[in-house]
N, C-alpha and C. Protein backbone atom coordinates (compact mmCIF):
# COMPACT_ATOMS: atom_id res chain seq x y z
N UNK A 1 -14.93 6.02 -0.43
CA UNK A 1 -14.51 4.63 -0.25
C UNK A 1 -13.58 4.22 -1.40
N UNK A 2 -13.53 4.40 -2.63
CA UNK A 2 -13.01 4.43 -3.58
C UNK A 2 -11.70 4.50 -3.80
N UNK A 3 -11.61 6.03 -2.53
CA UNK A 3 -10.11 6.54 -2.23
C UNK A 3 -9.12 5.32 -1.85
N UNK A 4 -9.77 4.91 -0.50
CA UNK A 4 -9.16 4.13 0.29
C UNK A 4 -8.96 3.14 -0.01
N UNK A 5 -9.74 2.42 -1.25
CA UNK A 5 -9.41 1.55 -1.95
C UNK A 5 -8.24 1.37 -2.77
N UNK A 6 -8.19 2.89 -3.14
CA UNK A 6 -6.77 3.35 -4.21
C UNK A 6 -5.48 3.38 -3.09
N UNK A 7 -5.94 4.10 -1.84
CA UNK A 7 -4.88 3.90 -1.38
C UNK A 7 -4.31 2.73 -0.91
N UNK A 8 -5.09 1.96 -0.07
CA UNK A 8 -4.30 0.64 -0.20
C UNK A 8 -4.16 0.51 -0.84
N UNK A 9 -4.15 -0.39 -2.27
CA UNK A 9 -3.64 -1.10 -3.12
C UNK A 9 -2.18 -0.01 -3.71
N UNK A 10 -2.03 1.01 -3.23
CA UNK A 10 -0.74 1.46 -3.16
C UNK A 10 0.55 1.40 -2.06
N UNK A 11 -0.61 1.16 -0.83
CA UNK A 11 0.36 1.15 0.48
C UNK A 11 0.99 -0.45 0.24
N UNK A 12 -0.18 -1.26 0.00
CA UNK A 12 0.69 -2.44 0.18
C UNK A 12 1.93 -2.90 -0.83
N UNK A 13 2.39 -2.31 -1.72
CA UNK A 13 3.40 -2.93 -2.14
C UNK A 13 4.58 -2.18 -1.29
N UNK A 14 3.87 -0.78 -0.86
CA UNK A 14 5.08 -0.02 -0.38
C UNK A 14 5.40 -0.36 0.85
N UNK A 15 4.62 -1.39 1.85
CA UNK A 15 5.42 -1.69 3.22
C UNK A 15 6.00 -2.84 2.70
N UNK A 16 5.32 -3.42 1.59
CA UNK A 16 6.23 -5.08 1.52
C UNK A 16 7.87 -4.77 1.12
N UNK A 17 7.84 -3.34 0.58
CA UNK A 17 9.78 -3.03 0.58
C UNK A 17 9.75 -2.38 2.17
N UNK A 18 9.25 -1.99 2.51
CA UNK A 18 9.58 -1.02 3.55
C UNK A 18 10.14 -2.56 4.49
N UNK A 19 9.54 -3.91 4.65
CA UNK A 19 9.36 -4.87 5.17
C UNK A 19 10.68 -5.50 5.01
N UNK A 20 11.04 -5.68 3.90
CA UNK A 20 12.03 -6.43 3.33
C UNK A 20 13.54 -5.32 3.59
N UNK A 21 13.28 -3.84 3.80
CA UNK A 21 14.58 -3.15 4.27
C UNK A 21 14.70 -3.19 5.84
């Protein structure tokens, strides 16, 4: 669970550019 924790808090900054291109 830990993981997935790490991973979001990485995905989301990366769609908010993915969002904004």
């Amino acid at each position: 669970q830990e993981n997935f924790c790490l991973i979001h808090v990485s995905l989301v900054p990366v769609l908010g550019v993915v969002g904004e291109q």
